[in-house]
N, C-alpha and C. Protein backbone atom coordinates (compact mmCIF):
# COMPACT_ATOMS: atom_id res chain seq x y z
N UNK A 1 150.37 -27.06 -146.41
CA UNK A 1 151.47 -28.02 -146.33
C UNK A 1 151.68 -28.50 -144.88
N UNK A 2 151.79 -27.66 -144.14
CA UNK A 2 152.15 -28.12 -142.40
C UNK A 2 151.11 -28.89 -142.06
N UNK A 3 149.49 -28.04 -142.14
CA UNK A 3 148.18 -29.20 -142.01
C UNK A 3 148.49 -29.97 -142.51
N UNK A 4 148.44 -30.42 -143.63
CA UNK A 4 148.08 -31.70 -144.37
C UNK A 4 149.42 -32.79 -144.35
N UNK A 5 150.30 -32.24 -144.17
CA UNK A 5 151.44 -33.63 -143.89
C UNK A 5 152.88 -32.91 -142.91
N UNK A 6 153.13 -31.81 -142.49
CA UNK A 6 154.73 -31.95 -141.57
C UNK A 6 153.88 -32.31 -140.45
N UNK A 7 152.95 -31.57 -140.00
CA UNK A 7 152.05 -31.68 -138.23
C UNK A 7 152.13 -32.72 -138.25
N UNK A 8 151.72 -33.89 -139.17
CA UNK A 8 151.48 -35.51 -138.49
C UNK A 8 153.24 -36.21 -138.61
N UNK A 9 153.99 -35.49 -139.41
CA UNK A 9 154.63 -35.97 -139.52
C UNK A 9 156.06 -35.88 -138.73
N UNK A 10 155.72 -34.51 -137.40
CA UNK A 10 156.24 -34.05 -136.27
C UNK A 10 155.40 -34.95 -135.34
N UNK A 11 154.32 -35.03 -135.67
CA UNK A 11 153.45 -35.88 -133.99
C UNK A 11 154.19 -37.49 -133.89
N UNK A 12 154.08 -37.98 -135.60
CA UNK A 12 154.73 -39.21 -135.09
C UNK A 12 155.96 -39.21 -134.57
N UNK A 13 157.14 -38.44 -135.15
CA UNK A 13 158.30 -38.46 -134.67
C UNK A 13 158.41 -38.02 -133.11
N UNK A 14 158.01 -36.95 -132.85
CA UNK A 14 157.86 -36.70 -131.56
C UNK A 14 157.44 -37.61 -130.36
N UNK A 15 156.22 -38.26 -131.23
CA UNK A 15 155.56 -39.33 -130.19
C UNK A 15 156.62 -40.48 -129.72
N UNK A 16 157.38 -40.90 -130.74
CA UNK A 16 158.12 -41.98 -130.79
C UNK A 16 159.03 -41.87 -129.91
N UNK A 17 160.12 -40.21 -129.71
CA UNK A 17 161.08 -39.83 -129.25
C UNK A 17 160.38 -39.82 -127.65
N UNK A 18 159.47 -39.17 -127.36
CA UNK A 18 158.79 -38.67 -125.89
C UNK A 18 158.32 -39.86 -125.98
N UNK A 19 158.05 -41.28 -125.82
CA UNK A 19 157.46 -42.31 -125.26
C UNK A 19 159.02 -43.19 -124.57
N UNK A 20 159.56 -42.75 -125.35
CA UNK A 20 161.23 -43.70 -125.17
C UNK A 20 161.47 -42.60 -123.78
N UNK A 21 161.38 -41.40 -124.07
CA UNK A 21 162.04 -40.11 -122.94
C UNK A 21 161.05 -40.58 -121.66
N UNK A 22 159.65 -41.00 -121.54
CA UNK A 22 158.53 -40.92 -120.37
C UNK A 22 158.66 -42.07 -120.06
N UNK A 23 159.10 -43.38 -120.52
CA UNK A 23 158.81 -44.46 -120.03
C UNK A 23 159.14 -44.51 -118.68
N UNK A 24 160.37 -43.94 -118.08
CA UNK A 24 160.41 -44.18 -116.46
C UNK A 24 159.20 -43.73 -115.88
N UNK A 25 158.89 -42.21 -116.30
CA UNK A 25 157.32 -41.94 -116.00
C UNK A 25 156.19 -43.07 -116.01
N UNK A 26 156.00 -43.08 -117.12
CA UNK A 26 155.48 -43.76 -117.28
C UNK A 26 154.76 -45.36 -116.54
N UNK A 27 156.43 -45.80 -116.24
CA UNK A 27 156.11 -46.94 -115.54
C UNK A 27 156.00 -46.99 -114.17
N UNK A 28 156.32 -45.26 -113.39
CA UNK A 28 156.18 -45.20 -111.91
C UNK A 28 154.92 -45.09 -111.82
N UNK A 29 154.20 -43.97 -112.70
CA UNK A 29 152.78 -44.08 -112.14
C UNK A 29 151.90 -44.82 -112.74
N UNK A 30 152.01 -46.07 -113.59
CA UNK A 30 151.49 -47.33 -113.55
C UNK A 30 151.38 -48.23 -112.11
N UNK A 31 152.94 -47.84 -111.74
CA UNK A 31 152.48 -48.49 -110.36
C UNK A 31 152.18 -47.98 -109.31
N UNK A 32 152.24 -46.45 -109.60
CA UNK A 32 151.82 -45.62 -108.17
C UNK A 32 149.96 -46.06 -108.38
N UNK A 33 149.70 -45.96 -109.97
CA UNK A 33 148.37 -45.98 -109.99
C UNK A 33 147.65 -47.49 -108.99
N UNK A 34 148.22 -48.49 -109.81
CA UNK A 34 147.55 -49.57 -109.15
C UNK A 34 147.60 -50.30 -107.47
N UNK A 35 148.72 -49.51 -107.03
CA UNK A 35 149.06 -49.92 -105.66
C UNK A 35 147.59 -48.37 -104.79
N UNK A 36 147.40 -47.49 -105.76
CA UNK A 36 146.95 -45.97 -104.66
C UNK A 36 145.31 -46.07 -105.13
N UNK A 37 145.14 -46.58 -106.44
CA UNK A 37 143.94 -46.39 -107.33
C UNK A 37 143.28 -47.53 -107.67
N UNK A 38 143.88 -48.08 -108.66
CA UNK A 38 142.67 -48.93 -109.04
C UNK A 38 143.73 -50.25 -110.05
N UNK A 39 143.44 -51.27 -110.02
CA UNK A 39 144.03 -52.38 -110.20
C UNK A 39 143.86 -52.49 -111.79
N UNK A 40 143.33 -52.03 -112.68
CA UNK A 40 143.25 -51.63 -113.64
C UNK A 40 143.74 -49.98 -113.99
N UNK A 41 145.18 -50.34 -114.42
CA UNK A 41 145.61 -49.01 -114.67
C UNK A 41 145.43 -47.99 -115.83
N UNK A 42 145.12 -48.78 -117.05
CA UNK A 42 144.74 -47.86 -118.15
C UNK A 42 142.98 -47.74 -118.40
N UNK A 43 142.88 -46.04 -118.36
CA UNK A 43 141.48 -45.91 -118.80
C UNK A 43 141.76 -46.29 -120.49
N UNK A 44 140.36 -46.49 -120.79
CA UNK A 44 140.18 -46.50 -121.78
C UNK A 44 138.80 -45.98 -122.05
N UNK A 45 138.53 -45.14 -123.71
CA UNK A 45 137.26 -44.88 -123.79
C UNK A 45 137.12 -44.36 -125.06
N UNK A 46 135.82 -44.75 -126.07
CA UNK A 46 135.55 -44.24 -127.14
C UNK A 46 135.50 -43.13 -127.21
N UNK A 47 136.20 -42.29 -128.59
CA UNK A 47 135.91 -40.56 -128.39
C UNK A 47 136.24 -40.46 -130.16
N UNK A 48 135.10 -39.31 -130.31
CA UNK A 48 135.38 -39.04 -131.97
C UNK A 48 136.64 -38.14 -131.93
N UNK A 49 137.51 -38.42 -132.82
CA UNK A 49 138.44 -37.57 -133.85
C UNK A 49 138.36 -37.40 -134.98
N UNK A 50 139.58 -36.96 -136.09
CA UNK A 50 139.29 -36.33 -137.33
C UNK A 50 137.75 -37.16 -137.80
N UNK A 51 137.08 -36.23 -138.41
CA UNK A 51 136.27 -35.67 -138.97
C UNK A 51 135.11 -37.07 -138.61
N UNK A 52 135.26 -37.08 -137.06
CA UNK A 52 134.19 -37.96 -136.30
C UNK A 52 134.31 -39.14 -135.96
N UNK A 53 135.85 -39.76 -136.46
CA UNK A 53 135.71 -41.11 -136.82
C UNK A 53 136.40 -41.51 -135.21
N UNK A 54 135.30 -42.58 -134.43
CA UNK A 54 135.39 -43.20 -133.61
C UNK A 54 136.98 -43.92 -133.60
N UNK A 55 137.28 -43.79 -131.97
CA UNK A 55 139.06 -44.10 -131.50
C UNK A 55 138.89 -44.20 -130.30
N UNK A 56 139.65 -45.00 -129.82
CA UNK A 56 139.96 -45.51 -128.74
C UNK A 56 141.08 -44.41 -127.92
N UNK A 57 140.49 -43.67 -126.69
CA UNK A 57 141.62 -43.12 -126.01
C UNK A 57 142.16 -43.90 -125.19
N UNK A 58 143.52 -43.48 -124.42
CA UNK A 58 144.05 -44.23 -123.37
C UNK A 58 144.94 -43.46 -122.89
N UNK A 59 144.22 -43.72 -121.36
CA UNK A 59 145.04 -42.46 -119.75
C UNK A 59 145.33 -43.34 -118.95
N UNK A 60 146.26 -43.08 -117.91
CA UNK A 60 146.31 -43.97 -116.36
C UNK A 60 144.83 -43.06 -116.04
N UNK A 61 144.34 -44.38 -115.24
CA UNK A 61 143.00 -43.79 -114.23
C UNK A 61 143.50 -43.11 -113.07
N UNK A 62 142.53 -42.06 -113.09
CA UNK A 62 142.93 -40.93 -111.79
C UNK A 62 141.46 -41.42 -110.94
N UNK A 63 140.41 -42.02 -111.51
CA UNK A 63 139.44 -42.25 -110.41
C UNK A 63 139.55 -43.79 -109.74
N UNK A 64 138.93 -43.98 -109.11
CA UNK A 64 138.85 -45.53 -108.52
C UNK A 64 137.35 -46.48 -109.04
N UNK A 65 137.73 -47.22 -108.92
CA UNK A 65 136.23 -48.30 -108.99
C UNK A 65 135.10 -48.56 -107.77
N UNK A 66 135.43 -47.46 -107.17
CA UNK A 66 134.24 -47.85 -106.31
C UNK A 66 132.70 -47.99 -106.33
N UNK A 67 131.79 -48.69 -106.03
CA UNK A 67 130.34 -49.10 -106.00
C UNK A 67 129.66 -48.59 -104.55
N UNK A 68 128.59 -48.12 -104.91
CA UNK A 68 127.58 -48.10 -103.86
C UNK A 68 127.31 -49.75 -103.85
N UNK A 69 125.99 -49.64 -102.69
CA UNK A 69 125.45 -51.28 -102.52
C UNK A 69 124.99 -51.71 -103.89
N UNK A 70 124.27 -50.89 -104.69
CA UNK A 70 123.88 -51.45 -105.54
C UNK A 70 124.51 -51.77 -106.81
N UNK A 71 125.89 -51.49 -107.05
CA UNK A 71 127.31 -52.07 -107.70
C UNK A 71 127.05 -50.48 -109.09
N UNK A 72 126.30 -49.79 -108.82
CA UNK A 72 126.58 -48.53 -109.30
C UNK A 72 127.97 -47.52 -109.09
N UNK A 73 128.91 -47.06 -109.80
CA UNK A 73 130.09 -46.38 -109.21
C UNK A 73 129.41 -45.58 -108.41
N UNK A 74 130.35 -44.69 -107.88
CA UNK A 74 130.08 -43.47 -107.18
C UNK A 74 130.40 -42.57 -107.64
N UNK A 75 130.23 -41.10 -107.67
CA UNK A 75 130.33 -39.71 -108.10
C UNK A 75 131.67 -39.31 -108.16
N UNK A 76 131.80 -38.57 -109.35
CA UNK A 76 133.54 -38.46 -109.74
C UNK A 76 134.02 -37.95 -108.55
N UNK A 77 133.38 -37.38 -107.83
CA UNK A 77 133.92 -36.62 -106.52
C UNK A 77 134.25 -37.67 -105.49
N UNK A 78 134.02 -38.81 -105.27
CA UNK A 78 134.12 -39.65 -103.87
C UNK A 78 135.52 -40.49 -104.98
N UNK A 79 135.06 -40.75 -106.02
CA UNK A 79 136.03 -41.57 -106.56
C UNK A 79 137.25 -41.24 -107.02
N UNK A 80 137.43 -39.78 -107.04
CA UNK A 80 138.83 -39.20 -107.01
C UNK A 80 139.52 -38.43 -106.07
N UNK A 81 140.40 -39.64 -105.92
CA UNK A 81 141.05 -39.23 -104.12
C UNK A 81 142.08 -38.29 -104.71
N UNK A 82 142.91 -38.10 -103.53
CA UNK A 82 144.12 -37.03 -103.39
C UNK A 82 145.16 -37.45 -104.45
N UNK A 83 145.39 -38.79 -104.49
CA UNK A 83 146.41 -39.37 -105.64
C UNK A 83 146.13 -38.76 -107.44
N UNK A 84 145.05 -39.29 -107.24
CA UNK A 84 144.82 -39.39 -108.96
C UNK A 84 144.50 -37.81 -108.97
N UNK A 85 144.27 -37.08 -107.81
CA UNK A 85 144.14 -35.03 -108.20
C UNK A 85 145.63 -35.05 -108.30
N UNK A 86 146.17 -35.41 -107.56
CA UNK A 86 147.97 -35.40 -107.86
C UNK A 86 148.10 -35.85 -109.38
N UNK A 87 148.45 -36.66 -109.63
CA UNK A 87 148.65 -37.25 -110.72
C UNK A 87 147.77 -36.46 -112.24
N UNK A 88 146.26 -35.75 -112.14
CA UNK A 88 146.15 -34.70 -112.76
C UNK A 88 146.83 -33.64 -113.01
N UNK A 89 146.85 -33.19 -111.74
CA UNK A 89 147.88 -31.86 -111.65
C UNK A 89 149.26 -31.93 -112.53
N UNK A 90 149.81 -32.58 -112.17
CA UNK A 90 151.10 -33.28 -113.49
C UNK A 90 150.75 -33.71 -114.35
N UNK A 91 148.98 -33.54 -114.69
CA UNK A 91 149.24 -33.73 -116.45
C UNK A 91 149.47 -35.73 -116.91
N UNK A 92 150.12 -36.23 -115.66
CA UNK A 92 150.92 -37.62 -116.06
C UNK A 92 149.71 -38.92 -116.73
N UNK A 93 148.34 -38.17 -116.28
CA UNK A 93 146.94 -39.61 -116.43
C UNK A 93 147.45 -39.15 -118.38
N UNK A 94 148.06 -38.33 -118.74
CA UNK A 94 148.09 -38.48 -120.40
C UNK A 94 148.86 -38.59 -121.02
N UNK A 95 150.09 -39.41 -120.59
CA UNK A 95 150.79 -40.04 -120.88
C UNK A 95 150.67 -41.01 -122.12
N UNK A 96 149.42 -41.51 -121.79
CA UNK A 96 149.44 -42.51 -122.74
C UNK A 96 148.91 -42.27 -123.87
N UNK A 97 148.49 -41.36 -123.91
CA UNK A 97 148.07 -40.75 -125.30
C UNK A 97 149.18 -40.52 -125.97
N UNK A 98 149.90 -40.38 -125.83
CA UNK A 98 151.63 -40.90 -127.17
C UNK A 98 151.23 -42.12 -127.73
N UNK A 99 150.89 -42.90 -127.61
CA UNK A 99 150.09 -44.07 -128.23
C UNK A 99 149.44 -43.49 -129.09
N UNK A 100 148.02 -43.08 -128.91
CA UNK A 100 147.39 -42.58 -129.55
C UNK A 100 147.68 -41.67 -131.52
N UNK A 101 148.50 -40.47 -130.52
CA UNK A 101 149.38 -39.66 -131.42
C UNK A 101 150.02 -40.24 -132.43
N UNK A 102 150.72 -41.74 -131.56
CA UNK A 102 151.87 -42.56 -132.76
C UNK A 102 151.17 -43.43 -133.61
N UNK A 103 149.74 -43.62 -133.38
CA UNK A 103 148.70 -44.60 -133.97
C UNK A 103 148.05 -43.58 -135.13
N UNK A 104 148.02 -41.93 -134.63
CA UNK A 104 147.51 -40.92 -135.32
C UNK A 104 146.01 -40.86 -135.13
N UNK A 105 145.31 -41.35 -134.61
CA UNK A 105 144.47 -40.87 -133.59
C UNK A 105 144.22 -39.69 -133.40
N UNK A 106 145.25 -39.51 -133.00
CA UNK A 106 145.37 -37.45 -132.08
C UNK A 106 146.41 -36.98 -132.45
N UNK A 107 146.72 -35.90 -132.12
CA UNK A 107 147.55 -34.96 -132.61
C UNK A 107 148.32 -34.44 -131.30
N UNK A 108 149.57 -33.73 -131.17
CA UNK A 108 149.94 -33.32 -130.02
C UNK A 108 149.23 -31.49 -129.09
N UNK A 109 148.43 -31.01 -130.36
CA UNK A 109 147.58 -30.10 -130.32
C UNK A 109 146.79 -30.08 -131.42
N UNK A 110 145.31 -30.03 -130.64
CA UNK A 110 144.34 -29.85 -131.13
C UNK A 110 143.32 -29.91 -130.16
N UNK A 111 141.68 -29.76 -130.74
CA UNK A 111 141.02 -29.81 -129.55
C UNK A 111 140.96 -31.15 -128.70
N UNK A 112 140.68 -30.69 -127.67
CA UNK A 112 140.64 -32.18 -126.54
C UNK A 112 139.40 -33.24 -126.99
N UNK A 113 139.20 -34.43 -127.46
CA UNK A 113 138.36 -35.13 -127.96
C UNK A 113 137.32 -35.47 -126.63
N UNK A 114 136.28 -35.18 -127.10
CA UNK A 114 134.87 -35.76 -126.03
C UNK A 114 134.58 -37.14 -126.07
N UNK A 115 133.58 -36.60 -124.90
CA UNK A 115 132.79 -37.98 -125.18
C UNK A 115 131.73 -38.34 -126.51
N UNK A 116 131.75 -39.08 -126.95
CA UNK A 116 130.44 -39.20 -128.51
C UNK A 116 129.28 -39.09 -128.01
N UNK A 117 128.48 -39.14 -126.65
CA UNK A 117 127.39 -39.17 -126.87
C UNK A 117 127.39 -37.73 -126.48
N UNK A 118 128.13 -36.58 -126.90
CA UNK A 118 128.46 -34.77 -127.36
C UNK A 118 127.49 -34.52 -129.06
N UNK A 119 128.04 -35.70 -129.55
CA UNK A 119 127.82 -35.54 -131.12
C UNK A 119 126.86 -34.98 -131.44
N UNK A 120 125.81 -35.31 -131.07
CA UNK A 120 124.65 -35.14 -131.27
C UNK A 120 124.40 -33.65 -130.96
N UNK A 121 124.54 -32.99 -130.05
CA UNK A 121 124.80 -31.99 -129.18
C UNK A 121 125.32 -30.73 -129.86
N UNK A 122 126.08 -30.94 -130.14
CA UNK A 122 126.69 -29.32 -131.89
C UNK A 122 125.96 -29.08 -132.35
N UNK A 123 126.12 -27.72 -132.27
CA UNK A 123 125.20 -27.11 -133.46
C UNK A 123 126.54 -27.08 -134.87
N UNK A 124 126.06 -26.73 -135.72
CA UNK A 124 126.64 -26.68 -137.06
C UNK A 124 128.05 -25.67 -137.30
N UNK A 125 128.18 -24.82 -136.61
CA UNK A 125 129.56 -24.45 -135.92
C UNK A 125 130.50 -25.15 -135.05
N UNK A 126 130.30 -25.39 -133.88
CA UNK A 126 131.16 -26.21 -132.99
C UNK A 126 131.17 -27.56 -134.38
N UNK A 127 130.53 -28.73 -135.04
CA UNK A 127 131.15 -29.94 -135.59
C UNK A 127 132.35 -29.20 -136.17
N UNK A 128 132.82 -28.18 -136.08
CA UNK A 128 134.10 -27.92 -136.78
C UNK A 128 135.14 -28.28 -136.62
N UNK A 129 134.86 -28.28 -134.83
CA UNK A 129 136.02 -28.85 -134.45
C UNK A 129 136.88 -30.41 -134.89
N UNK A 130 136.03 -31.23 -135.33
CA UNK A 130 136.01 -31.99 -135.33
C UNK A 130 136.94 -32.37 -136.91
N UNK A 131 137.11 -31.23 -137.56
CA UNK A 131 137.76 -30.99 -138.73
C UNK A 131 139.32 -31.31 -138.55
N UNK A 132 139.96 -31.12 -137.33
CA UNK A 132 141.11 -31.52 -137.23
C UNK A 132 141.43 -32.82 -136.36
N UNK A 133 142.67 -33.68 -136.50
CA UNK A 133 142.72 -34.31 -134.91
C UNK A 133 142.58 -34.18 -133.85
N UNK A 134 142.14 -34.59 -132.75
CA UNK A 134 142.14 -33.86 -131.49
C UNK A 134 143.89 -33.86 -130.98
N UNK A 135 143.58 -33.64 -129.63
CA UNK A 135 144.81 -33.37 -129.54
C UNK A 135 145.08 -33.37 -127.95
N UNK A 136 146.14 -33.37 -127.25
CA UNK A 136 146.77 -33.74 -126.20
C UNK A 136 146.43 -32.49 -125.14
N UNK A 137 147.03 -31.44 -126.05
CA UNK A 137 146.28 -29.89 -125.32
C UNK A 137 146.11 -29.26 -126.67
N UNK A 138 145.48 -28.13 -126.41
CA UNK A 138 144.71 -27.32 -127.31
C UNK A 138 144.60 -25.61 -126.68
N UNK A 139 144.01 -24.70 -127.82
CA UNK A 139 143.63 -23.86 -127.71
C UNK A 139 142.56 -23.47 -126.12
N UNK A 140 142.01 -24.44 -125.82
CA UNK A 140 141.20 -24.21 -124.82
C UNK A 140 141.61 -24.44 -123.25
N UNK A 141 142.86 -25.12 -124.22
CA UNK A 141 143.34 -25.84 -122.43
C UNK A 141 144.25 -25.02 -122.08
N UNK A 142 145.39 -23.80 -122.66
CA UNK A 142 145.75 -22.97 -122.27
C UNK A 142 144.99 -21.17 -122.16
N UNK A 143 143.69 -21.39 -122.21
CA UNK A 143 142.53 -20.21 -121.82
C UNK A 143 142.08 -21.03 -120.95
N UNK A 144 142.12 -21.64 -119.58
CA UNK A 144 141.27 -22.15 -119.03
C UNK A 144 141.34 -23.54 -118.55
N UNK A 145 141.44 -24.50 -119.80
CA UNK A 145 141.23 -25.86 -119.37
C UNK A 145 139.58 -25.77 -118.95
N UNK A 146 139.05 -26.58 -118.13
CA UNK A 146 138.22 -27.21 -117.41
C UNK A 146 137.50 -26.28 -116.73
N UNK A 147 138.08 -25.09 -116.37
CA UNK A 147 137.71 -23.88 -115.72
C UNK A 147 136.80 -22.95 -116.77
N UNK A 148 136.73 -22.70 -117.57
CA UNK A 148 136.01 -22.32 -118.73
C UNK A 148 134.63 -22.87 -118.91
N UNK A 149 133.64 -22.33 -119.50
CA UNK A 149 132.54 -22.57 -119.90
C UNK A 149 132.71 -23.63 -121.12
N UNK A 150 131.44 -24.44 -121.71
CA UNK A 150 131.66 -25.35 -122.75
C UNK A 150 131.65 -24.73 -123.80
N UNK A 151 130.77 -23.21 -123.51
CA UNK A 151 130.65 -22.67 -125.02
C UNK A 151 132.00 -21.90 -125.68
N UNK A 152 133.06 -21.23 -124.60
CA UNK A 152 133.93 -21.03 -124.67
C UNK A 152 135.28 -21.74 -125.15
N UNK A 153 135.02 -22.77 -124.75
CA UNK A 153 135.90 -24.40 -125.44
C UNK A 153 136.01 -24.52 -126.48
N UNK A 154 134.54 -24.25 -126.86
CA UNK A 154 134.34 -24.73 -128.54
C UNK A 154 134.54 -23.75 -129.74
N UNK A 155 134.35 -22.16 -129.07
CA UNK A 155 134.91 -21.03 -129.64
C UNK A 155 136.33 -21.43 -129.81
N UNK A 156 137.33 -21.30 -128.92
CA UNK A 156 138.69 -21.64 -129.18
C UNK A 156 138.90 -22.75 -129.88
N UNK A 157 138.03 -24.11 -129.85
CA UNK A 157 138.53 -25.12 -130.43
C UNK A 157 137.71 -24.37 -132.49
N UNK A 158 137.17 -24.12 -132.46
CA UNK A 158 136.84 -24.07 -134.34
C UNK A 158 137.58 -23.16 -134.43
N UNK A 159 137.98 -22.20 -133.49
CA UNK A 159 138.68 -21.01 -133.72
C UNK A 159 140.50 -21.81 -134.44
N UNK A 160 140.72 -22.62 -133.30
CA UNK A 160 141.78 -23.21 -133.73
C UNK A 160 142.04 -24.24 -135.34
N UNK A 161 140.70 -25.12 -135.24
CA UNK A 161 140.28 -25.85 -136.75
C UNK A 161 140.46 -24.87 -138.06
N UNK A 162 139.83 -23.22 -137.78
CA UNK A 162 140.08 -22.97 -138.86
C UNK A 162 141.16 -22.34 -139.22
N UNK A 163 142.50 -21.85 -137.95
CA UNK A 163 143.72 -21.07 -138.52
C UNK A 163 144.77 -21.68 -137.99
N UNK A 164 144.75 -22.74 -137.82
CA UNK A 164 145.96 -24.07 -137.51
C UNK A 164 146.91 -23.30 -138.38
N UNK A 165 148.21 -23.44 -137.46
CA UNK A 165 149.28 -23.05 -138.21
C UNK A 165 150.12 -23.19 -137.58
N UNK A 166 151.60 -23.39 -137.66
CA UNK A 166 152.67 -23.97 -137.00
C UNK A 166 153.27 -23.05 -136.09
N UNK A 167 153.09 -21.91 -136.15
CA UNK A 167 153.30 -20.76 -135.23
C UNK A 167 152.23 -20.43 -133.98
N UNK A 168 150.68 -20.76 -134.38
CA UNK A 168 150.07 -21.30 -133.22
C UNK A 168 150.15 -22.43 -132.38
N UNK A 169 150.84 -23.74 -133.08
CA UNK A 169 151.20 -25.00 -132.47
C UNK A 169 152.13 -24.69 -131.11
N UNK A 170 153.08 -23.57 -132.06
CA UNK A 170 154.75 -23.72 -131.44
C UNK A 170 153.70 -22.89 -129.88
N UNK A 171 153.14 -21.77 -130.43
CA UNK A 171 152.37 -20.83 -129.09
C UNK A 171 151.95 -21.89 -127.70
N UNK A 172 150.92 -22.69 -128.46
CA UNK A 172 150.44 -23.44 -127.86
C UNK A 172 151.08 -23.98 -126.49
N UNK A 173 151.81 -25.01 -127.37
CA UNK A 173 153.01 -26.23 -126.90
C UNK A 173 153.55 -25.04 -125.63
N UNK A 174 154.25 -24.08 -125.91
CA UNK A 174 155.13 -23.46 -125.08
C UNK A 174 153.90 -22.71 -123.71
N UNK A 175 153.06 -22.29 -123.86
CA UNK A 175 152.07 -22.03 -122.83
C UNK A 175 151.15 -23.71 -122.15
N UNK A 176 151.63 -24.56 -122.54
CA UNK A 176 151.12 -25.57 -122.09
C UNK A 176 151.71 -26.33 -121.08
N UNK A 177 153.35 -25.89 -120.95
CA UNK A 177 154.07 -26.05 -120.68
C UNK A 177 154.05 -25.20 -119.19
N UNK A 178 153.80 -24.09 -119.60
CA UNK A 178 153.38 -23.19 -118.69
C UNK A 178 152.27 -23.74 -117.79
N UNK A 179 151.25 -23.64 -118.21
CA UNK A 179 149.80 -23.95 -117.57
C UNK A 179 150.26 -25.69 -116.79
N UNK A 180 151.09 -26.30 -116.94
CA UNK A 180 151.27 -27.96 -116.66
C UNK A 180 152.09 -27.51 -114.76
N UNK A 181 152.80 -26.63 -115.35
CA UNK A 181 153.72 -26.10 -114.12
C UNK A 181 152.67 -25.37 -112.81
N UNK A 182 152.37 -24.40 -113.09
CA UNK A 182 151.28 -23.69 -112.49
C UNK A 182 149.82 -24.34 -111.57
N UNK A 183 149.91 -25.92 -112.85
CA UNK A 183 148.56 -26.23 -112.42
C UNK A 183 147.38 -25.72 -112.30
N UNK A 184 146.84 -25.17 -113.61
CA UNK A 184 146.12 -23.70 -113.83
C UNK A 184 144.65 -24.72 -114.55
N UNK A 185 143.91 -24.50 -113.72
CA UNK A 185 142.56 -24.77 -114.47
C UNK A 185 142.56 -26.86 -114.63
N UNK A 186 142.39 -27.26 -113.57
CA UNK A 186 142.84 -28.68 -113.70
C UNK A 186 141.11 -28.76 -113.52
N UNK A 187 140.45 -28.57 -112.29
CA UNK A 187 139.03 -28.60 -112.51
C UNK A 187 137.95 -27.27 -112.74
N UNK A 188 136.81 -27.28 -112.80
CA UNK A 188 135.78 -26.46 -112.44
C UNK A 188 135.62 -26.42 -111.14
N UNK A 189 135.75 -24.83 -110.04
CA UNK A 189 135.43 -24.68 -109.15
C UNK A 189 134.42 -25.10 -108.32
N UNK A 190 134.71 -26.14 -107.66
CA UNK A 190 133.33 -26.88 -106.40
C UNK A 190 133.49 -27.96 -106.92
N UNK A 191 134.25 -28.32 -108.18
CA UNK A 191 133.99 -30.55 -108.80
C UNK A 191 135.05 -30.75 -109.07
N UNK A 192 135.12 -31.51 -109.44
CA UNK A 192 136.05 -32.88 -109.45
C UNK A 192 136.58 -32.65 -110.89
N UNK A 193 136.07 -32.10 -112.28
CA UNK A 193 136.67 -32.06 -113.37
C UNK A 193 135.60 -30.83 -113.91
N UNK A 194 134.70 -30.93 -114.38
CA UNK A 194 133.42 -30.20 -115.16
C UNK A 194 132.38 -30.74 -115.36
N UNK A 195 131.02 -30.11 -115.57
CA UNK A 195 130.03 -30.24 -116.02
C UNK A 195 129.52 -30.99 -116.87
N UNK A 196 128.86 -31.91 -117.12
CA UNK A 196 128.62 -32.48 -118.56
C UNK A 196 127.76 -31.54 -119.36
N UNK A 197 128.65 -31.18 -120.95
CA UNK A 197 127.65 -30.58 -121.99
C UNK A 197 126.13 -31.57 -122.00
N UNK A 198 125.47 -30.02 -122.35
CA UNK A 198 124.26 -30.44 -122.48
C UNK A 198 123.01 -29.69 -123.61
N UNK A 199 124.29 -29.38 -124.54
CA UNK A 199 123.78 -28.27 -125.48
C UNK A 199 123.76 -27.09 -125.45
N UNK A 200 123.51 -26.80 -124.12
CA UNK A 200 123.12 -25.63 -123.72
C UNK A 200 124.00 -24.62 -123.02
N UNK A 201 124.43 -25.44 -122.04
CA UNK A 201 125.85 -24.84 -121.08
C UNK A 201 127.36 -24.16 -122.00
């Protein structure tokens, strides 16, 4: 019952209530973004959710647009200055995923949605994850976040797909809360965010 219809039916309400509550947020670091970052303030980017089906995410950008000579960007590392690591650290580049949530897209927990060209990449355990919505934070992002291995991610995330329950949500939510304060696991030690999966890692 909670899976299959109160969870979405707490994400929308919630989403609706916390987009009205963030909008001052919201609209400062829209403009902290484009005056410090990049003149285009919302990322945007394809990522599978429930059970694969291609969606549109949307964050304030924490990197910049910069090009070498040859109009190639540059490495997440040159392109994410002190601002947009600020603006990680608070969690605030996901803001806009209340959109998302209120579109139903995502969920307010579940696993963190990848990139698609991942898909391919699962073995027949990890597509599990993919069994629920993704989600804003998750099982993995309060063990770690970004600091964690990929194979470890995906343990917690099917781990989470298969015993979803409203008493792990409530867990969740309230240690996320935690980990947002702390600033616990924002990147992988020596980079800028993590590794790209590669099957293997």
């Amino acid at each position: 019952m909670y899976k299959n219809f109160f969870k979405r039916f707490l994400d929308f309400f919630a989403a609706l209530l916390l987009i009205i509550i963030t909008l001052p947020f919201s609209v400062f670091t829209a403009i902290f973004v484009y005056f410090k970052i990049s003149k285009d303030v919302i990322f945007t980017q394809e990522r599978p959710g429930l059970n694969e089906k291609i969606f549109k995410i949307y964050k304030f950008k924490t990197m910049s647009d910069e090009k070498d000579e040859n109009g190639v960007l540059l490495s997440d590392e040159f392109r994410l200055n002190r601002y947009g690591k600020l603006i990680r650290s608070l969690s605030l580049d996901e803001l806009p995923q209340l959109i998302n949530v209120l579109k139903g897209d995502m969920s307010f927990i579940g696993p963190r949605p990848l990139l698609c060209e991942y898909l391919p990449l699962y073995d027949q355990t990890q597509k599990h994850r993919h069994d629920v919505r993704p989600g804003i934070t998750g099982l993995a992002q309060i063990n770690g976040r970004n600091a964690i291995s990929w194979r470890k991610k995906f343990k917690y995330d099917v781990y989470y797909a298969k015993n979803l329950s409203l008493a792990m949500d409530f867990k969740i939510a309230l240690l996320t809360i935690k980990k947002v304060i702390k600033k616990d696991g924002v990147s992988k030690e020596g980079m800028a965010t993590t590794e790209k999966f590669n099957g293997k890692n």
